[in-house]
Protein backbone atom coordinates (compact mmCIF):
# COMPACT_ATOMS: atom_id res chain seq x y z
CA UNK A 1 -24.91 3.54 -8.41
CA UNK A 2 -21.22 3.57 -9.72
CA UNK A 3 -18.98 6.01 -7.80
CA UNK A 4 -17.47 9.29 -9.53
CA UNK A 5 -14.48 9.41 -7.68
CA UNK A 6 -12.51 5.69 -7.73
CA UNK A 7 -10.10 6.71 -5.18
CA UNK A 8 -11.83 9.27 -2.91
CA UNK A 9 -9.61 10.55 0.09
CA UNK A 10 -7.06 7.92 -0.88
CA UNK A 11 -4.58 11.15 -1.02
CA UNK A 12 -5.20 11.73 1.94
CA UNK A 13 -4.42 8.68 3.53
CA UNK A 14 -1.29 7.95 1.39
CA UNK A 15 -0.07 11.18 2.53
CA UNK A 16 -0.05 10.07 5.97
CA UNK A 17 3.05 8.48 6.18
CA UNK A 18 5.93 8.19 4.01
CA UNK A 19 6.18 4.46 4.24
CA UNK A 20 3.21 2.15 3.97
CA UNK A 21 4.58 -1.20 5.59
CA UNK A 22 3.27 -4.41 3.11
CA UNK A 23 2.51 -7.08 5.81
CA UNK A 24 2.09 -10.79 4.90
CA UNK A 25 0.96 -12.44 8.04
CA UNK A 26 0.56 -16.06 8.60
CA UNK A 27 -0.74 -15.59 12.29
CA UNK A 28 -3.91 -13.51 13.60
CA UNK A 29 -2.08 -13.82 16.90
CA UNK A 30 0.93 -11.09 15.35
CA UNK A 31 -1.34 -8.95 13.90
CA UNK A 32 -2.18 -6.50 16.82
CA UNK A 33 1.15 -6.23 18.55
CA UNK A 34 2.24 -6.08 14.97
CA UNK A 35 -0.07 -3.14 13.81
CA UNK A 36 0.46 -1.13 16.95
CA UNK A 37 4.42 -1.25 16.99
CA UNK A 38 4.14 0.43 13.17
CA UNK A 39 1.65 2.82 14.09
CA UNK A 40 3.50 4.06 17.17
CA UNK A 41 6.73 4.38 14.92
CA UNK A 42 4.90 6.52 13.21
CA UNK A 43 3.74 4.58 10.39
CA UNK A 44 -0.34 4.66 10.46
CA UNK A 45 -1.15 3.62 7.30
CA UNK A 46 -0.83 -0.56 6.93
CA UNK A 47 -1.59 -2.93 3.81
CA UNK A 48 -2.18 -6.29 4.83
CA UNK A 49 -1.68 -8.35 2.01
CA UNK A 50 -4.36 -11.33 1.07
CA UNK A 51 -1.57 -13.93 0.52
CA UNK A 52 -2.49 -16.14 3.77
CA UNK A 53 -5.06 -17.92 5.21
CA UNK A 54 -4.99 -15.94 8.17
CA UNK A 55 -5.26 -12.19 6.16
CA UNK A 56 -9.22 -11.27 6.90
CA UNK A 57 -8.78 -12.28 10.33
CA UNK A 58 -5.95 -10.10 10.70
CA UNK A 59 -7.17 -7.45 8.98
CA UNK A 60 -11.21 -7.38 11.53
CA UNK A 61 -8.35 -7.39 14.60
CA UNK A 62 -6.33 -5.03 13.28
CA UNK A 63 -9.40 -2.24 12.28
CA UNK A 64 -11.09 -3.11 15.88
CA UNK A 65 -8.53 -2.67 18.36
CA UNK A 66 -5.64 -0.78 16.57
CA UNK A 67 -6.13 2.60 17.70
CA UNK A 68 -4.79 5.24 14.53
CA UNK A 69 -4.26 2.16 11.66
CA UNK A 70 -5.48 3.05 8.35
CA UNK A 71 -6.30 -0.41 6.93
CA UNK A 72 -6.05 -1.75 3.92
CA UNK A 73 -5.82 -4.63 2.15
CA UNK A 74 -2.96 -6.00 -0.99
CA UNK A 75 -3.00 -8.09 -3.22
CA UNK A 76 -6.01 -7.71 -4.35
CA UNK A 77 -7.18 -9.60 -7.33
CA UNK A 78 -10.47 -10.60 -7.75
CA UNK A 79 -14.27 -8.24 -6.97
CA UNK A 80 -14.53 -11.08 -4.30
CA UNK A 81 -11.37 -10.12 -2.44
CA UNK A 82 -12.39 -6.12 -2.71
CA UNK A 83 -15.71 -6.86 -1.86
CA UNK A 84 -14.01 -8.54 1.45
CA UNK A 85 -11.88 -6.10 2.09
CA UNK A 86 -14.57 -3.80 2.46
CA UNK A 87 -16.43 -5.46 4.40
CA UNK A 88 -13.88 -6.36 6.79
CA UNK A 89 -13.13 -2.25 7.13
CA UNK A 90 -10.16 -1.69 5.03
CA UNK A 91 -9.98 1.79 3.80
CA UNK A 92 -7.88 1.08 0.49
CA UNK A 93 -7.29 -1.78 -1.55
CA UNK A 94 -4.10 -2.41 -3.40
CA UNK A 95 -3.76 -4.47 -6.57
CA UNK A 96 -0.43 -5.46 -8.19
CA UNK A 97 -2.06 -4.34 -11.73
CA UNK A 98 -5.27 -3.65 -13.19
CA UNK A 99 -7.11 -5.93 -14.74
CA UNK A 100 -11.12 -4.79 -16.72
CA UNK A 101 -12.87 -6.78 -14.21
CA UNK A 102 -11.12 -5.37 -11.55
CA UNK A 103 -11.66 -2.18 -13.05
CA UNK A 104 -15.10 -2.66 -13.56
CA UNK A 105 -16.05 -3.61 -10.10
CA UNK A 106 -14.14 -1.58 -8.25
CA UNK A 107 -16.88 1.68 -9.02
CA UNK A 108 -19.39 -0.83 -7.36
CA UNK A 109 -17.93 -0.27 -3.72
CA UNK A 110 -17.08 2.52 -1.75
CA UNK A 111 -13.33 1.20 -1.02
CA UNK A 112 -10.68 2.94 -2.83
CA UNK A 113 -8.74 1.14 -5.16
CA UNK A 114 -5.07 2.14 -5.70
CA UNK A 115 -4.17 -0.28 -9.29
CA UNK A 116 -0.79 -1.31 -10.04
CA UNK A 117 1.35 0.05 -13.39
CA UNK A 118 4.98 -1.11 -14.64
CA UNK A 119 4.60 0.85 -18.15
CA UNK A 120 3.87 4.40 -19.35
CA UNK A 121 0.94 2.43 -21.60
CA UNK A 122 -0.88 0.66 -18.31
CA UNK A 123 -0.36 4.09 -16.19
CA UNK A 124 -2.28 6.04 -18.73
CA UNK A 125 -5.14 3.21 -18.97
CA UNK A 126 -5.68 3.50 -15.28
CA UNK A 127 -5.31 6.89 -15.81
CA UNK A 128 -8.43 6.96 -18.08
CA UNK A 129 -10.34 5.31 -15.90
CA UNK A 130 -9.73 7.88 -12.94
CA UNK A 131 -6.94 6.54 -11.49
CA UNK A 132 -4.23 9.38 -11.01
CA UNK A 133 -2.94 7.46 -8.04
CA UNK A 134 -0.78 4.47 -8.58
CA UNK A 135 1.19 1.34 -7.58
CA UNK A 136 4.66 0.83 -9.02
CA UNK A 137 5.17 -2.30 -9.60
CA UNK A 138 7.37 -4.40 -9.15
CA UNK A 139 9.59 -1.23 -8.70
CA UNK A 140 13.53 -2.00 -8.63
CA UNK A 141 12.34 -4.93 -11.31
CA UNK A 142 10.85 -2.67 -12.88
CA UNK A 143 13.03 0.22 -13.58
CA UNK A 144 13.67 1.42 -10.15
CA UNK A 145 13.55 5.51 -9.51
CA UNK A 146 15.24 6.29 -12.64
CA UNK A 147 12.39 4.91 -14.56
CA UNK A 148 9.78 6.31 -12.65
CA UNK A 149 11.13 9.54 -13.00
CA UNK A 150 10.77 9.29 -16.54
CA UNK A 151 7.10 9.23 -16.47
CA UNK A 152 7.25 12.29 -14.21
CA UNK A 153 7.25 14.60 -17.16
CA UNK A 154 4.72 13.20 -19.88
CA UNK A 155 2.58 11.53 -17.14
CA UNK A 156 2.48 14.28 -14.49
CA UNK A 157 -1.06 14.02 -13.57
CA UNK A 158 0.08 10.25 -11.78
CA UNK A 159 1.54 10.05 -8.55
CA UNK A 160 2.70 6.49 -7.74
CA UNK A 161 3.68 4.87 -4.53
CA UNK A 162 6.62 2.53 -5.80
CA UNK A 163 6.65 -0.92 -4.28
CA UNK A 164 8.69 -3.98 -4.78
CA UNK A 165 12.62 -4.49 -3.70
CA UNK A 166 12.71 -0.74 -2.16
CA UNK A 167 15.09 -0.74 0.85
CA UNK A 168 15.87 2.27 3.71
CA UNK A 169 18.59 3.02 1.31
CA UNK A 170 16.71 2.81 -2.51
CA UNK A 171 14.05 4.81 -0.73
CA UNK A 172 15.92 8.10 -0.81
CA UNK A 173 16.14 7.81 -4.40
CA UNK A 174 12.53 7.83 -4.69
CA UNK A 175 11.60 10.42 -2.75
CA UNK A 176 13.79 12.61 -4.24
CA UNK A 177 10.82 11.77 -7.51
CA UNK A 178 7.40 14.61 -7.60
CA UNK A 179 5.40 11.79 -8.57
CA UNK A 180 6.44 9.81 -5.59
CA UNK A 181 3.38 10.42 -3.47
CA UNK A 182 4.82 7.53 -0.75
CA UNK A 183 6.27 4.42 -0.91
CA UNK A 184 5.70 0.17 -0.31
CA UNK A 185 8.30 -1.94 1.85
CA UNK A 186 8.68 -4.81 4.04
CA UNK A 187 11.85 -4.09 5.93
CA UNK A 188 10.33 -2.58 8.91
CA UNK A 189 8.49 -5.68 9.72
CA UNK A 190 11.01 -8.65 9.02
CA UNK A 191 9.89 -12.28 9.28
CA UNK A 192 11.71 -13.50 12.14
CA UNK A 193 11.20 -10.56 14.28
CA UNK A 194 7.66 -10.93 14.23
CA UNK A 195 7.97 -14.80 14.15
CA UNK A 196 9.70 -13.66 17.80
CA UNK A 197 7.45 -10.92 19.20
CA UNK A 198 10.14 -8.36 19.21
CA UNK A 199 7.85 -5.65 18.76
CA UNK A 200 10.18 -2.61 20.48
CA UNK A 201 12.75 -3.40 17.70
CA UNK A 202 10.54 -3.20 14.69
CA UNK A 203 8.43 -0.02 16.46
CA UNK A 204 12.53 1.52 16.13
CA UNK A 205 12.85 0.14 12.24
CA UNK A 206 9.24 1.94 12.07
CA UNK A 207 10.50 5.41 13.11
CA UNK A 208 13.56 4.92 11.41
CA UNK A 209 11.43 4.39 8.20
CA UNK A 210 9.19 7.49 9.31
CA UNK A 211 12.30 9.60 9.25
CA UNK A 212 13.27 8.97 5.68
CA UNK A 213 11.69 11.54 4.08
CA UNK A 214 12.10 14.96 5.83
């Protein structure tokens, strides 16, 4: 049976934490020490995206021994890929757009599914469909804040969680935005600290990032 509600207690989760960190991670070995230096900054909620080999492996460690993650996958293209990420325990499933297949198959599974937009015409699509929770994407690209505050007004039912070239000092812009329900960004976690293990220096850039809205 098809679910009513497409993205039911995805609020919730979203409203966790004002950043969600987007984590592409080439080694299952990171991905705990990783995970539990965000989530002790204070930033619980985690989207692993499915852009490496290693990402479902990452994501089982992650939901098994990282006490207070809320998982979820990115990237997601493809009823395969959600259908993994629910099985693999991710709470939320993040898609750059939002294709009719994707759509489609996303009422078949109990994940929620939070669909990219980058116009006013694909945000009120999604919107048809039941999606009054959003990805803005590619954000600065895109528009940046200025943009996205120009859908607050005819589109006020959507609140979107902008993603895509956001830094510690874009994001004030944004949350400055009622639509802005939280926000996507890499920073916390850069590639060479984690290629290095220097997980007391991102869980700082985590609470840093967990300070930003107030």
């Amino acid at each position: 049976m098809a679910k009513t509600n497409p993205q039911k207690g995805l609020e919730a989760a979203l409203l966790k934490a004002p950043v969600v960190p987007v984590m592409v991670i080439d080694d299952v070995k990171h991905a705990v020490p990783l995970a539990r230096a965000l989530v002790k900054g204070g930033l619980p909620v985690l989207e692993i995206t499915l852009r490496t080999a290693a990402a479902l492996d990452c994501i089982k460690a992650i939901v098994n021994e990282v006490e207070g993650a809320i998982v979820g996958s990115g990237t997601v293209l493809t009823e395969q890929q959600l259908k993994q990420s629910e099985k693999f325990g991710c709470v939320f499933a993040v898609s750059p757009g939002g294709t009719t297949k994707l759509i489609k198959a996303a009422k078949d599974y109990k994940i929620s599914l939070l669909p990219g937009a980058a116009t006013a015409s694909e945000a009120m699509a999604l919107l048809e469909h039941g999606y009054a929770l959003q990805k803005f994407f590619p954000a600065e690209q895109a528009g940046g804040a200025a943009y996205l505050a120009s859908l607050s007004s005819p589109l006020p039912q959507i609140k979107f969680c902008p993603t895509g070239g956001i830094t510690p000092t874009l994001a004030q812009s944004y949350f400055k935005l009622a639509n802005v329900i939280t926000l996507g960004g890499s920073w916390m976690a850069p590639k060479a600290m984690v290629n290095e293990g220097k997980w007391a220096e991102i869980e700082q850039l985590a609470r840093v990032a967990a300070a930003l809205r107030s």
